[in-house]
C-alpha atoms as a PDB file:
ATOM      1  CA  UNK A   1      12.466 -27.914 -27.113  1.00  0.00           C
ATOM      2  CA  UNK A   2      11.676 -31.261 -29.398  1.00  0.00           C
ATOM      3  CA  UNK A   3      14.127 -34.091 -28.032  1.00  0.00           C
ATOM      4  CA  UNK A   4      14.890 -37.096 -30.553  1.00  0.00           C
ATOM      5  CA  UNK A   5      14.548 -40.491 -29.096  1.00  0.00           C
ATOM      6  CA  UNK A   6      17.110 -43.148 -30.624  1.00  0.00           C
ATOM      7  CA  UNK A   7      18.108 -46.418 -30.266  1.00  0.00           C
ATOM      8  CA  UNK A   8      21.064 -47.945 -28.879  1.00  0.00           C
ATOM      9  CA  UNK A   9      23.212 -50.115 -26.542  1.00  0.00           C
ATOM     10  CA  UNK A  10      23.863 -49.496 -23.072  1.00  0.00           C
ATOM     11  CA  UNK A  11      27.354 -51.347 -21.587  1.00  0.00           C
ATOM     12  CA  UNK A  12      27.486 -52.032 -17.532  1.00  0.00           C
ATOM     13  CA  UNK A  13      30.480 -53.003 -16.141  1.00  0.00           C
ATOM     14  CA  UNK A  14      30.131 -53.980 -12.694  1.00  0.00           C
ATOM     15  CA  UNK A  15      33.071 -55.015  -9.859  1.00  0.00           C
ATOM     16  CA  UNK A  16      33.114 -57.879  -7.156  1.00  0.00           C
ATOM     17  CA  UNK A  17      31.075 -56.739  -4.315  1.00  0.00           C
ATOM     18  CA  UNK A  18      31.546 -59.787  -2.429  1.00  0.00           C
ATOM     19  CA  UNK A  19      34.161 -61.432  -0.654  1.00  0.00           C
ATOM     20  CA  UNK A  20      34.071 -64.290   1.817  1.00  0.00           C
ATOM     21  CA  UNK A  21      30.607 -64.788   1.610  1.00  0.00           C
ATOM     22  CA  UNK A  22      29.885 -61.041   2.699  1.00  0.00           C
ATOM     23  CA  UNK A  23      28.796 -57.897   0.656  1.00  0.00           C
ATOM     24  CA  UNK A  24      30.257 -54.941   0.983  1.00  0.00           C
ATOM     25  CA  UNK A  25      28.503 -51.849  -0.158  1.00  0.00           C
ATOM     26  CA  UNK A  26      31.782 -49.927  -0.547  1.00  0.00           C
ATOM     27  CA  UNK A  27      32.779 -52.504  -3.303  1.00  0.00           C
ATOM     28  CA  UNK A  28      29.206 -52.564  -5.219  1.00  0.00           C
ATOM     29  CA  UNK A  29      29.607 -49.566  -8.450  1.00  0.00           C
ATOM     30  CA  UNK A  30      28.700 -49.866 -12.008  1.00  0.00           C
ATOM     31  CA  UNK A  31      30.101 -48.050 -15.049  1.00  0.00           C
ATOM     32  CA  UNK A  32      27.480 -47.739 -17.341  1.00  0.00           C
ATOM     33  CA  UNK A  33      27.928 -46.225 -21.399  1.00  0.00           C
ATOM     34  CA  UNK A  34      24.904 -45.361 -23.578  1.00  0.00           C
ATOM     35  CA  UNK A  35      25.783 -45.018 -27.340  1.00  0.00           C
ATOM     36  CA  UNK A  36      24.190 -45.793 -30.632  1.00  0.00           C
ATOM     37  CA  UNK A  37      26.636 -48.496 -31.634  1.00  0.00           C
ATOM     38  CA  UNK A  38      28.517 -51.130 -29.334  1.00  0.00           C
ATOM     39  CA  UNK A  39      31.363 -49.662 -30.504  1.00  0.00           C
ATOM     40  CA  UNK A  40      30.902 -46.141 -29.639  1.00  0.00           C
ATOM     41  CA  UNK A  41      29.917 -46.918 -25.982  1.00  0.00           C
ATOM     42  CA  UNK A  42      32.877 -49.211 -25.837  1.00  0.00           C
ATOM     43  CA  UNK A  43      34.925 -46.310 -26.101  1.00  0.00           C
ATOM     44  CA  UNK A  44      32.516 -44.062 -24.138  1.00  0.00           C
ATOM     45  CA  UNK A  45      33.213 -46.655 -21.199  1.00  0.00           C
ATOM     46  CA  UNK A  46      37.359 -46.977 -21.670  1.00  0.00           C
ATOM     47  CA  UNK A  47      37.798 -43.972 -19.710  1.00  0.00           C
ATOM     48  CA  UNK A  48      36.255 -44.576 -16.738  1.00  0.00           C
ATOM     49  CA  UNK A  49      36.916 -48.264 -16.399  1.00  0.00           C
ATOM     50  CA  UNK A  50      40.699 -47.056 -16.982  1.00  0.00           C
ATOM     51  CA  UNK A  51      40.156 -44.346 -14.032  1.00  0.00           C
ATOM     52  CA  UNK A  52      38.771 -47.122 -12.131  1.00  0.00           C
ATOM     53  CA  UNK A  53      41.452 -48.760 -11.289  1.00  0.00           C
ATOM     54  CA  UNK A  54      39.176 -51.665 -10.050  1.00  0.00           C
ATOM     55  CA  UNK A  55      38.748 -55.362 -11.024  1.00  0.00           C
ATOM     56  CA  UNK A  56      35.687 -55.843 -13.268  1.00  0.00           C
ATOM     57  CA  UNK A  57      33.717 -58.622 -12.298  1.00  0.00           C
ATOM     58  CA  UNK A  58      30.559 -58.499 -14.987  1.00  0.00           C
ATOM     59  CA  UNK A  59      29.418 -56.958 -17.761  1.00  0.00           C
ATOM     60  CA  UNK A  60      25.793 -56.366 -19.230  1.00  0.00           C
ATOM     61  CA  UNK A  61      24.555 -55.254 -22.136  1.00  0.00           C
ATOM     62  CA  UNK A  62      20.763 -54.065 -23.110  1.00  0.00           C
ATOM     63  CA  UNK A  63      19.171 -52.621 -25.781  1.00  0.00           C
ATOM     64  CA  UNK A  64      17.563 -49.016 -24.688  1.00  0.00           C
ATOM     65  CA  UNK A  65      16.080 -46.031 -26.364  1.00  0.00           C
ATOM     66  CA  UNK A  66      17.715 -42.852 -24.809  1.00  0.00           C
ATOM     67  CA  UNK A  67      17.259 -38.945 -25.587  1.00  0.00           C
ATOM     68  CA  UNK A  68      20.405 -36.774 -25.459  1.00  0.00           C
ATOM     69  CA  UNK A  69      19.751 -33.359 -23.209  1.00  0.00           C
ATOM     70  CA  UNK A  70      22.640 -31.328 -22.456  1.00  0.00           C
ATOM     71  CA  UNK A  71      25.138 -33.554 -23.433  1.00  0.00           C
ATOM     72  CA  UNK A  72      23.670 -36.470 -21.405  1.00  0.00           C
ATOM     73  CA  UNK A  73      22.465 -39.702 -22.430  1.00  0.00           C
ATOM     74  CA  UNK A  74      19.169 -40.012 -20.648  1.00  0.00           C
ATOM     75  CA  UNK A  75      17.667 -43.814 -21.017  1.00  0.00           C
ATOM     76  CA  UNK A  76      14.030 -43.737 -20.913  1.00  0.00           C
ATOM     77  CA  UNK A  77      13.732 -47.157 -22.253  1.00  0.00           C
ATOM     78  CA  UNK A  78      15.586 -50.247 -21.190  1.00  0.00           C
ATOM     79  CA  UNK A  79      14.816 -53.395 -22.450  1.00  0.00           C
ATOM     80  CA  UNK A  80      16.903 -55.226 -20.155  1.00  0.00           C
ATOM     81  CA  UNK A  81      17.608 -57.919 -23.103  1.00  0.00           C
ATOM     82  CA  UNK A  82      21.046 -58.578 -24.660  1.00  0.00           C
ATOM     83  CA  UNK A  83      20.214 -57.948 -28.308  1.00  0.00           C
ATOM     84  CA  UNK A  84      21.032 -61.435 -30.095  1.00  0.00           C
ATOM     85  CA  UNK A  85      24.207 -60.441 -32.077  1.00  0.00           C
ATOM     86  CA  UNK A  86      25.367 -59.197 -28.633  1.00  0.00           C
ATOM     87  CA  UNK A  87      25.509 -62.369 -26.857  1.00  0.00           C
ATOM     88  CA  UNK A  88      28.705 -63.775 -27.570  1.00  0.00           C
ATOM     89  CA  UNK A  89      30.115 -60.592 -26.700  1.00  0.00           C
ATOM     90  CA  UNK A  90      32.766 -59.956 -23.979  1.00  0.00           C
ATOM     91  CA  UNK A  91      32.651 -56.885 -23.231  1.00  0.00           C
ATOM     92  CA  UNK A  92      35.927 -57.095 -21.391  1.00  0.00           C
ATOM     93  CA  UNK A  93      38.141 -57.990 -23.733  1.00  0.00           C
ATOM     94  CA  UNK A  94      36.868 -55.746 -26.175  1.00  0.00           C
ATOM     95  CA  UNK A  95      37.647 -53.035 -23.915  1.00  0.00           C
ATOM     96  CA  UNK A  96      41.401 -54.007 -23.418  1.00  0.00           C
ATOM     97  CA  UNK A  97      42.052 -54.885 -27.086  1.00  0.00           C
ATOM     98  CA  UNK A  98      40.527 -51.632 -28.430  1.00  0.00           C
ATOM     99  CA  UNK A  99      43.601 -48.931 -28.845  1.00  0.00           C
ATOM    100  CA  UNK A 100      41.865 -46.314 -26.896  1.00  0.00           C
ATOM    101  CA  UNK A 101      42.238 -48.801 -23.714  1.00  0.00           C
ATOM    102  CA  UNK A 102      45.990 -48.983 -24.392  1.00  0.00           C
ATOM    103  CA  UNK A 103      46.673 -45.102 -24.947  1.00  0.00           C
ATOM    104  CA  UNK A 104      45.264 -44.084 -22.008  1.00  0.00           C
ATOM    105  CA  UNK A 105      46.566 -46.928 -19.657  1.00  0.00           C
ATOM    106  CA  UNK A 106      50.303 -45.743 -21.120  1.00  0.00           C
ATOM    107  CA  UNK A 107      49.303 -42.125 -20.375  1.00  0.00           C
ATOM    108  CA  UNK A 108      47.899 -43.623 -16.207  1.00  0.00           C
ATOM    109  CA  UNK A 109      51.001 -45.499 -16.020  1.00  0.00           C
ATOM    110  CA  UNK A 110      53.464 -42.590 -16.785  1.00  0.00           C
ATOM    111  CA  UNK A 111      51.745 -39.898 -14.829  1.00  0.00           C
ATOM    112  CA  UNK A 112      51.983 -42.092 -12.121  1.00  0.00           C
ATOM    113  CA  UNK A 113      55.448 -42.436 -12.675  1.00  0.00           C
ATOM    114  CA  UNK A 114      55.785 -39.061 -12.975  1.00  0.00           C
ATOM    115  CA  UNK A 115      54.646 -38.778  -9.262  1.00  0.00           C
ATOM    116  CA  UNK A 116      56.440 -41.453  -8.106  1.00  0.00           C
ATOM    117  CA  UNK A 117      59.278 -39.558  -9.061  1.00  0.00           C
ATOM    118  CA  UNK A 118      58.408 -36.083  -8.220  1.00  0.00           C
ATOM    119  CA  UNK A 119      58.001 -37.829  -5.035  1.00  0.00           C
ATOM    120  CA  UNK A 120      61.107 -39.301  -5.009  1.00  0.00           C
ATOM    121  CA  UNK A 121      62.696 -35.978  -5.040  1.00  0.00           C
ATOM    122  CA  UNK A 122      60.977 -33.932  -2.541  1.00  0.00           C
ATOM    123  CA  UNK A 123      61.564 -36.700  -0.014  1.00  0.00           C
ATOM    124  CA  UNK A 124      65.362 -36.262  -0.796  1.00  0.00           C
ATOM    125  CA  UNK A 125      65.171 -32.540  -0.725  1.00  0.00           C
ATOM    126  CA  UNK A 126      63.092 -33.537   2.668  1.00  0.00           C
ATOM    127  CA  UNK A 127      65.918 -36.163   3.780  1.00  0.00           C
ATOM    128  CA  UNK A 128      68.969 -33.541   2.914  1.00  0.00           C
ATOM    129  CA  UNK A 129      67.190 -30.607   4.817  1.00  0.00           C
ATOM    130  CA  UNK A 130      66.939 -32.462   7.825  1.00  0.00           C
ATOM    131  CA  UNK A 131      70.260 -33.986   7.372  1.00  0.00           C
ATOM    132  CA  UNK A 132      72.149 -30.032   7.390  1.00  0.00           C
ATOM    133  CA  UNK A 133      69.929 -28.887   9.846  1.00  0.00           C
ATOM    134  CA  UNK A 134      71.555 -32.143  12.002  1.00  0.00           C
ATOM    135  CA  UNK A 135      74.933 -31.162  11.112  1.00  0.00           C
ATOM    136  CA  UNK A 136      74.555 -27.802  12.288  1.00  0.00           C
ATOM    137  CA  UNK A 137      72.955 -28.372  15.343  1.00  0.00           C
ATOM    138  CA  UNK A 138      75.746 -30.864  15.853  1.00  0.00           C
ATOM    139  CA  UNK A 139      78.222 -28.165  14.759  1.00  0.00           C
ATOM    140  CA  UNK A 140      77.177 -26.193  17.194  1.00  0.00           C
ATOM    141  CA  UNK A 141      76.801 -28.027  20.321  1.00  0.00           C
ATOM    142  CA  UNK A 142      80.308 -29.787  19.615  1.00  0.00           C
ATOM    143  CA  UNK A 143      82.322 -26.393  18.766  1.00  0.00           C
ATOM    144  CA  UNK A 144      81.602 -24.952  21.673  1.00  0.00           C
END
């Protein structure tokens, strides 16, 4: 098997893992993208930052050289360097102006209203189940 190695930009997103003065190591993740263009791992990284749910903190961005096995970006190389034309770059509001980032935060927001209100219902059903099973219990012990 002959792998290609390639060149491109790898995007880390990383949260607040501090508070108070303390670390916690619950707190401390990264989301990282490898792609061949800043824009491509841009939207390689939407989807899990979206999934998230969690306050991003920092970004980084580094020039790498990466194979691609199995569908996998495997970095081999990292040069651990913001390329130049990268600097002024912030990576976080790229992320929520690109259209990708709204689409799929419209799509979170109404499944989870879609839950809250499937919810919503089976508590009723819940609340008028009990509520007959009341009544007949008190049908009972006050027709006798």
């Amino acid at each position: 098997m002959k792998l290609e190695v390639k060149e491109g930009i790898k995007i880390t997103i990383h949260n607040k893992d501090t508070g108070r003065g303390c670390y916690y190591s619950e707190d401390d993740w990264d989301i990282e993208a490898v792609a061949p263009t800043y824009e491509e791992a841009i939207e390689l990284i939407i989807p899990k930052y979206i999934e998230s749910g969690i306050y991003a903190y920092g970004n980084y961005i580094s020039g790498v050289k990466y194979v691609t096995y199995n569908g996998t970006q495997c970095v081999i190389d990292d040069t651990d360097k913001t390329p130049s034309i990268y600097k002024d770059k912030n990576v976080i509001n790229d992320i929520k102006e690109h259209p990708l980032y709204e689409k799929l935060s419209l799509k979170k927001i109404k499944k989870a209203e879609a839950l809250m209100r499937e919810n919503q219902r089976k508590q009723k059903i819940a609340k008028e189940n009990k509520e007959r099973k009341l009544l007949k219990e008190l049908k009972k012990k006050y027709d006798e």
